[in-house]
N, C-alpha and C. Protein backbone atom coordinates (compact mmCIF):
# COMPACT_ATOMS: atom_id res chain seq x y z
N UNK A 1 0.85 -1.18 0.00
CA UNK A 1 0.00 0.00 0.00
C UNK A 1 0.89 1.24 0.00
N UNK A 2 0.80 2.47 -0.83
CA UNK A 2 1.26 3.65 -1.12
C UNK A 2 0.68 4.53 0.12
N UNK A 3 2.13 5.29 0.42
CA UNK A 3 1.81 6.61 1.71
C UNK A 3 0.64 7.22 1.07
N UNK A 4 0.25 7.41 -0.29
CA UNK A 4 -0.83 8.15 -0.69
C UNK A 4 -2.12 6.78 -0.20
N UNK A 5 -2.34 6.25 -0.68
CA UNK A 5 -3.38 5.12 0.12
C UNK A 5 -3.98 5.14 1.04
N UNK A 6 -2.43 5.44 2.11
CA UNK A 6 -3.02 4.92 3.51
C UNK A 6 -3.29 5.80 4.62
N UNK A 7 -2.93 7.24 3.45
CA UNK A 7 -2.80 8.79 4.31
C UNK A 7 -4.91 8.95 3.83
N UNK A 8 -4.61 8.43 2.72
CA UNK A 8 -6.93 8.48 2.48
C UNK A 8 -7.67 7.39 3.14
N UNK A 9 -6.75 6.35 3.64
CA UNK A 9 -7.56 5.63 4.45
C UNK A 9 -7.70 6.04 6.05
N UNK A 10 -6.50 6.58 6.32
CA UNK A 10 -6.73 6.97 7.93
C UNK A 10 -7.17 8.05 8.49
N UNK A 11 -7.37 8.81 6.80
CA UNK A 11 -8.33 10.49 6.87
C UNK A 11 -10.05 9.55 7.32
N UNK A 12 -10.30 8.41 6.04
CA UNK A 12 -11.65 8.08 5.89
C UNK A 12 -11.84 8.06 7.32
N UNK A 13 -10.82 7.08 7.83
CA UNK A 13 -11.02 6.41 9.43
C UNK A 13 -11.91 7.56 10.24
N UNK A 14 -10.99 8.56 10.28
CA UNK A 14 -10.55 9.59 11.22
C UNK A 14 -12.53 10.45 11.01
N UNK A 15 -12.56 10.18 9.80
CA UNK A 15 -14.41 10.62 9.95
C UNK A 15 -15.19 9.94 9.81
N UNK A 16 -15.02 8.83 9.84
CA UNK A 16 -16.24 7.72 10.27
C UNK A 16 -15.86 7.82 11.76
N UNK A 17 -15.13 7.64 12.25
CA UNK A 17 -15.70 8.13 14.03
C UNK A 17 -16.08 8.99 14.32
N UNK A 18 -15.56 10.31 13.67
CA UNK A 18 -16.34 11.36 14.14
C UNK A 18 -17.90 11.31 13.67
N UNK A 19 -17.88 10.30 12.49
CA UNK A 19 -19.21 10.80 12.49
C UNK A 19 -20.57 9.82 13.13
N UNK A 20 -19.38 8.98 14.19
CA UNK A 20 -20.09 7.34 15.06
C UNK A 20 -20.35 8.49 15.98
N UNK A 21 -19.38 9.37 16.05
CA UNK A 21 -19.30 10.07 17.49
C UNK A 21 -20.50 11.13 17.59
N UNK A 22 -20.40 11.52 16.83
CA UNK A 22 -21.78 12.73 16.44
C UNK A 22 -23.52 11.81 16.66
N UNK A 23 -23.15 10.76 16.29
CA UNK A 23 -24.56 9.92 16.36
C UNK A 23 -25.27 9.41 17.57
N UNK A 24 -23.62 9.70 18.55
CA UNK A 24 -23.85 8.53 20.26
C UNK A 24 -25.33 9.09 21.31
N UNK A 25 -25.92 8.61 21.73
CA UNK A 25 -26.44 8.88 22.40
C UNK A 25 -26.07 9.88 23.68
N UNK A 26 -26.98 11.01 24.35
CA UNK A 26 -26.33 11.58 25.00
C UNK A 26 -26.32 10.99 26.53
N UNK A 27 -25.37 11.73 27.30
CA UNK A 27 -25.21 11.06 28.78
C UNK A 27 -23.87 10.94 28.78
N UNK A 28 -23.42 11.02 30.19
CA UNK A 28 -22.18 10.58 30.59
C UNK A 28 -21.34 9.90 30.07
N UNK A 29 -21.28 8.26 29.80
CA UNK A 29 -20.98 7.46 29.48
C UNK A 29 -20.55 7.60 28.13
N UNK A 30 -21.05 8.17 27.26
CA UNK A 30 -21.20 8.29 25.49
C UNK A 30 -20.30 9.53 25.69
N UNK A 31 -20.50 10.37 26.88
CA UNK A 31 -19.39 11.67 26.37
C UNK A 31 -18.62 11.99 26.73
N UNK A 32 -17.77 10.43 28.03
CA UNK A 32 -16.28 10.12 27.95
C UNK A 32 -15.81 9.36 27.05
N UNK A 33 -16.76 8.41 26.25
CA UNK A 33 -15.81 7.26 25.71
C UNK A 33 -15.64 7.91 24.26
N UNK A 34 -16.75 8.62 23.85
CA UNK A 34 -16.82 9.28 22.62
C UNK A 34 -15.40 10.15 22.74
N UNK A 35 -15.30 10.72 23.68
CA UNK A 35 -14.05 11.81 23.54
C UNK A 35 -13.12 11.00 23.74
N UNK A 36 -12.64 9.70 23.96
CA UNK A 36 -11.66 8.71 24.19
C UNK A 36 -11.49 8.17 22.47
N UNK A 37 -12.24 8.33 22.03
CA UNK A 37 -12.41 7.23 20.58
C UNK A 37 -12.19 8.85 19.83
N UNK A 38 -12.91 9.75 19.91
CA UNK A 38 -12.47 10.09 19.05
C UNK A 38 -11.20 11.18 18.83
N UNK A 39 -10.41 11.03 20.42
CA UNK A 39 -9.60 11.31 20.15
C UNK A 39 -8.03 10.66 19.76
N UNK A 40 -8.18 9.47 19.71
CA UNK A 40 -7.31 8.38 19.39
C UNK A 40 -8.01 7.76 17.92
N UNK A 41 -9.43 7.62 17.53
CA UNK A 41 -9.54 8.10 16.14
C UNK A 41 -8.69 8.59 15.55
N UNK A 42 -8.69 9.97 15.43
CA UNK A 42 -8.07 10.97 14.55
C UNK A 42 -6.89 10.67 14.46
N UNK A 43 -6.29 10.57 15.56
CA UNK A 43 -4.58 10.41 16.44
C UNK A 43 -4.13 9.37 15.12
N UNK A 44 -4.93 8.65 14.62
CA UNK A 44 -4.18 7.72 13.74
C UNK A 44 -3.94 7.97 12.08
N UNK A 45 -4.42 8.93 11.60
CA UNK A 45 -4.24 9.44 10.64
C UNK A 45 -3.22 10.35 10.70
N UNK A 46 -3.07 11.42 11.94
CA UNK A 46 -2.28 12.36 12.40
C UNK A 46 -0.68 11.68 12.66
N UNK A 47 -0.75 10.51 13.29
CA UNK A 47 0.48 9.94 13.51
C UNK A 47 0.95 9.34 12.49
N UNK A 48 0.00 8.70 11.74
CA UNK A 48 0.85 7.96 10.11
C UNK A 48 1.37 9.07 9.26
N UNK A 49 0.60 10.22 9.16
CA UNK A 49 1.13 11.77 8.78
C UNK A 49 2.72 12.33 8.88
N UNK A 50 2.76 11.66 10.59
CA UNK A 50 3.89 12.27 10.77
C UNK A 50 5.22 11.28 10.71
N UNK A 51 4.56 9.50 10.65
CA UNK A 51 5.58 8.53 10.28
C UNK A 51 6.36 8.85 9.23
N UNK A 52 5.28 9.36 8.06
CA UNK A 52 5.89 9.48 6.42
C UNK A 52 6.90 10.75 6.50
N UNK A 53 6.92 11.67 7.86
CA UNK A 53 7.82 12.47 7.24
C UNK A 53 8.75 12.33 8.55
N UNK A 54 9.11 11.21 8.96
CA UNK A 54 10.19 11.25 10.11
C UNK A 54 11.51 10.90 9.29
N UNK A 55 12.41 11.53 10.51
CA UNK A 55 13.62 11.61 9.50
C UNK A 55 14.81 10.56 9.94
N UNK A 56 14.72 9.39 10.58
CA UNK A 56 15.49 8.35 10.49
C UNK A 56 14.10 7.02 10.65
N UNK A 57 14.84 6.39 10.42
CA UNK A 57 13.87 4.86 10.46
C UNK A 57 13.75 4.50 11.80
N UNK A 58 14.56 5.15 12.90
CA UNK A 58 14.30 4.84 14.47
C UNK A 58 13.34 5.46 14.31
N UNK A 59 12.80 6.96 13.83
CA UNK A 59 11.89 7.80 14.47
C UNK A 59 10.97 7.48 13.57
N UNK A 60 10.89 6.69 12.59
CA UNK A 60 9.34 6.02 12.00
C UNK A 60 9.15 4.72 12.82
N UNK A 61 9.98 4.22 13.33
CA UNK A 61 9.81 2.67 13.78
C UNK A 61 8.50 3.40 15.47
N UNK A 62 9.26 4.60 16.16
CA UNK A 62 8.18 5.02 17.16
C UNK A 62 7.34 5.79 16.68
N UNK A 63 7.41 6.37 15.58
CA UNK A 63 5.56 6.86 15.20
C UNK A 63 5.27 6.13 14.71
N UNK A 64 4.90 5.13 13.83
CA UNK A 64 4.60 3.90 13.41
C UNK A 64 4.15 3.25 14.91
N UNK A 65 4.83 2.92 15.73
CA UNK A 65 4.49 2.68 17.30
C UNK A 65 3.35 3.17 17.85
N UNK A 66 3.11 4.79 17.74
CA UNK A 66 2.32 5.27 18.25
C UNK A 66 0.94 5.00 17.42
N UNK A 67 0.78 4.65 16.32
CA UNK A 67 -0.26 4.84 14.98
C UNK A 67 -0.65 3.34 15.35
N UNK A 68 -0.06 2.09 15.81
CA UNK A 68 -0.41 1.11 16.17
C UNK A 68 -1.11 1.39 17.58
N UNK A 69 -0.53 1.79 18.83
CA UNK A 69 -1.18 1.85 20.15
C UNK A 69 -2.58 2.52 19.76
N UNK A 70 -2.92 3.82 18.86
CA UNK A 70 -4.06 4.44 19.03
C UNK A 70 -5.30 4.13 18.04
N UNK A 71 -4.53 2.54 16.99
CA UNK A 71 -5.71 1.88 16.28
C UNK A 71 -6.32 1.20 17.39
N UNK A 72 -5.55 0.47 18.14
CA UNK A 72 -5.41 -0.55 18.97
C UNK A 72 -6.78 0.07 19.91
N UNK A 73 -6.39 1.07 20.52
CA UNK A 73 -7.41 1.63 21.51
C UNK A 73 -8.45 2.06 20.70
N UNK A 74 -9.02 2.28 19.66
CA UNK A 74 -9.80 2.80 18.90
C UNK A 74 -10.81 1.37 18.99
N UNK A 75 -10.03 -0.04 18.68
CA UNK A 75 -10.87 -1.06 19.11
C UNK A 75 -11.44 -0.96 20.27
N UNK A 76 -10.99 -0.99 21.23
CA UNK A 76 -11.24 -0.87 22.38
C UNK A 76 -12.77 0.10 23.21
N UNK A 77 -12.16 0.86 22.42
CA UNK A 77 -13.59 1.93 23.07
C UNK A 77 -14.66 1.88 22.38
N UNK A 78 -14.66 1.43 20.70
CA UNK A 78 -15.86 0.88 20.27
C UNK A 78 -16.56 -0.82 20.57
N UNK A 79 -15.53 -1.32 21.62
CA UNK A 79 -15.71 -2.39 22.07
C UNK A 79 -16.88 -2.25 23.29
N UNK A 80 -16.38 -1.50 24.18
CA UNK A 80 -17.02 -0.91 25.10
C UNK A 80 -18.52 -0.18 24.88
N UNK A 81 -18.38 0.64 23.97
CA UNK A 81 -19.60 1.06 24.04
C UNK A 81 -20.75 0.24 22.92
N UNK A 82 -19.88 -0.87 22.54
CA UNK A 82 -20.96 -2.17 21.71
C UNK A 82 -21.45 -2.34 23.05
N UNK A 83 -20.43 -3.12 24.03
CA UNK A 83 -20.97 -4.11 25.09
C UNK A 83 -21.95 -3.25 26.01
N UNK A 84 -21.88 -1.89 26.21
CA UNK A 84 -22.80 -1.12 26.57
C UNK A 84 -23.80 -1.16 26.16
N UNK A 85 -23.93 -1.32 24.89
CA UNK A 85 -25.22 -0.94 24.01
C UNK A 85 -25.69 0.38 23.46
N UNK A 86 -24.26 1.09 23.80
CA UNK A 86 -24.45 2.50 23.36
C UNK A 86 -24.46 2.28 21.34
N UNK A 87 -23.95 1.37 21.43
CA UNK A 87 -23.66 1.55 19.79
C UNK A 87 -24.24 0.36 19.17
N UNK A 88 -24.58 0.11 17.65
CA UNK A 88 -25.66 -1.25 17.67
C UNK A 88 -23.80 -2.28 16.92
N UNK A 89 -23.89 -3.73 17.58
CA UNK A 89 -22.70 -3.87 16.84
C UNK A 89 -22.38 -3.97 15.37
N UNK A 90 -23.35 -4.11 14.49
CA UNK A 90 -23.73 -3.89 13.38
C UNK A 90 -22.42 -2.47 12.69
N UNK A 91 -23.62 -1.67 13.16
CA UNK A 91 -22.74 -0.04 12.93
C UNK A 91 -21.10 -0.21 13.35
N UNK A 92 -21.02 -0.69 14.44
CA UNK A 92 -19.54 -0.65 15.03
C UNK A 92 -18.59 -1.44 14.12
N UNK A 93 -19.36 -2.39 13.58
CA UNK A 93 -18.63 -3.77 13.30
C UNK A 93 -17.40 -2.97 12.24
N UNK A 94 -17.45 -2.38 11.50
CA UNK A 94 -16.80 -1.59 10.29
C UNK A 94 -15.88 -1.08 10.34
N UNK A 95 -16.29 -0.17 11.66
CA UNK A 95 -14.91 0.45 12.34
C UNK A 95 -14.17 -0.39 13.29
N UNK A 96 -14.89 -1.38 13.95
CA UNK A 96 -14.03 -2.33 14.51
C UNK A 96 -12.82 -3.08 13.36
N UNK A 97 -13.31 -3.52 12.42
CA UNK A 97 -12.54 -4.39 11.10
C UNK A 97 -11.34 -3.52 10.63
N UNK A 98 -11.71 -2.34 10.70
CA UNK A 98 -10.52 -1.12 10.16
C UNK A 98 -9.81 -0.86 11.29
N UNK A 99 -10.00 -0.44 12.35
CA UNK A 99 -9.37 -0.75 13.34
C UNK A 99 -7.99 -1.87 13.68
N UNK A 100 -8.44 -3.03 13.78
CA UNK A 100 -7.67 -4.27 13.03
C UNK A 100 -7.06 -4.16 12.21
N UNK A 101 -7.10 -3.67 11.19
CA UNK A 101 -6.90 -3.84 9.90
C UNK A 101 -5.64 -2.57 9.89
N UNK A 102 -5.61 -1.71 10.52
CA UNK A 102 -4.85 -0.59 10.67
C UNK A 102 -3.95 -1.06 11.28
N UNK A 103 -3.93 -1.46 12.67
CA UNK A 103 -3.11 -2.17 13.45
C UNK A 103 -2.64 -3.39 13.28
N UNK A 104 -2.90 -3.98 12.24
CA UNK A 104 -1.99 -5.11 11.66
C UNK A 104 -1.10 -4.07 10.36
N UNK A 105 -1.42 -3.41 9.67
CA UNK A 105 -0.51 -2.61 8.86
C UNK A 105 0.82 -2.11 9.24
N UNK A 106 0.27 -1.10 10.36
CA UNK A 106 1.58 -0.93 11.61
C UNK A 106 1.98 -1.53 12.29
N UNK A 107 2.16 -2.78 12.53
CA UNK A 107 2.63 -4.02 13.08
C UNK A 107 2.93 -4.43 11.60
N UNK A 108 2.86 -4.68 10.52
CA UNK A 108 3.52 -5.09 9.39
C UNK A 108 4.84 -4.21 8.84
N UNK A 109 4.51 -3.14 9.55
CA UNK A 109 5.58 -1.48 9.14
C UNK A 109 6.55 -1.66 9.55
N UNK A 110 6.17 -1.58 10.98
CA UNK A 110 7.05 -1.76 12.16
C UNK A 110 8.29 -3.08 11.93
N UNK A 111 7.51 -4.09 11.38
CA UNK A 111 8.50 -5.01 11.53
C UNK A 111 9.51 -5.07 10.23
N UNK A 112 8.89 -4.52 9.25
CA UNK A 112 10.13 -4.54 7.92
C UNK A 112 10.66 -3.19 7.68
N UNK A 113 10.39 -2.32 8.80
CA UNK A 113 11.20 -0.82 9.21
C UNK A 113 12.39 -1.83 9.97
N UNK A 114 12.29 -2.30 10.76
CA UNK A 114 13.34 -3.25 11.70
C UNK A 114 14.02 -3.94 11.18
N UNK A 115 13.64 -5.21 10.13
CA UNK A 115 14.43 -5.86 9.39
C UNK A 115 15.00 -5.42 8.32
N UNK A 116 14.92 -4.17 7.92
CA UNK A 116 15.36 -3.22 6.74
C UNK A 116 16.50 -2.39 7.41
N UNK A 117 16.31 -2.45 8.99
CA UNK A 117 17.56 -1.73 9.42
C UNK A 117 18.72 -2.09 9.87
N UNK A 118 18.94 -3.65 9.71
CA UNK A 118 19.79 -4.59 10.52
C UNK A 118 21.11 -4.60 8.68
C-alpha cells in the first residue's frame, strides 16, 4: 500500500468516528468514551502523517508505534460502548474491522522498518 493510500484511508477512518461520534447517544458514558475514541480516532491518521515524514527509520519505527497503540485503543472503546449498548454492533462492526486492519498494517511497518535496518 502507497503513503498516498493509507494517508486516504486513515483520513476516511478519522471521519467515520467522528461521524459514530456525532450519532452517540447523550449522557455521561457516550461523552467520555466518545471523547476517548475520538480522540485516538483521529490520532491515527495524524500519527501515520507524521511517520511518512520522520527523518530516520528509528523515528518512524516510534511513530509507526504510536499509529499502532491508538488503532489498537480505537478497538477498544468501540468495544465498550458495543458491550454497553451505546452503539448497535452492526454499525460498530466496520470500524471495529478497520481498526484491526490498521493495526496489523503498523505491526507489518514496524517489523520490515526493523528488518530493513539490521
Amino acid at each position: 500500500m502507497k503513503n498516498q493510500d493509507l494517508k486516504r484511508r486513515t483520513k476516511g477512518y478519522a471521519l467515520a468516528i467522528i461521524h459514530l461520534i456525532e450519532g452517540l447517544p447523550a449522557g455521561e458514558t457516550c461523552r467520555v468514551l466518545g471523547r476517548q475514541l475520538l480522540r485516538a480516532g483521529t490520532s491515527v491518521g495524524a500519527n501515520y502523517r507524521a511517520a511518512c515524514r520522520a527523518r530516520s527509520k528509528a523515528d518512524f519505527i516510534s511513530k509507526m508505534g504510536v499509529v499502532e497503540e491508538e488503532a489498537d485503543e480505537c478497538a477498544y472503546w468501540l468495544e465498550l460502548l458495543v458491550d454497553d449498548n451505546k452503539v448497535p454492533a452492526l454499525g460498530a462492526a466496520p470500524l471495529l474491522r478497520e481498526a484491526g486492519e490498521l493495526t496489523a498494517i503498523a505491526v507489518a511497518s514496524i517489523k520490515t522498518a526493523r528488518d530493513n535496518r539490521r
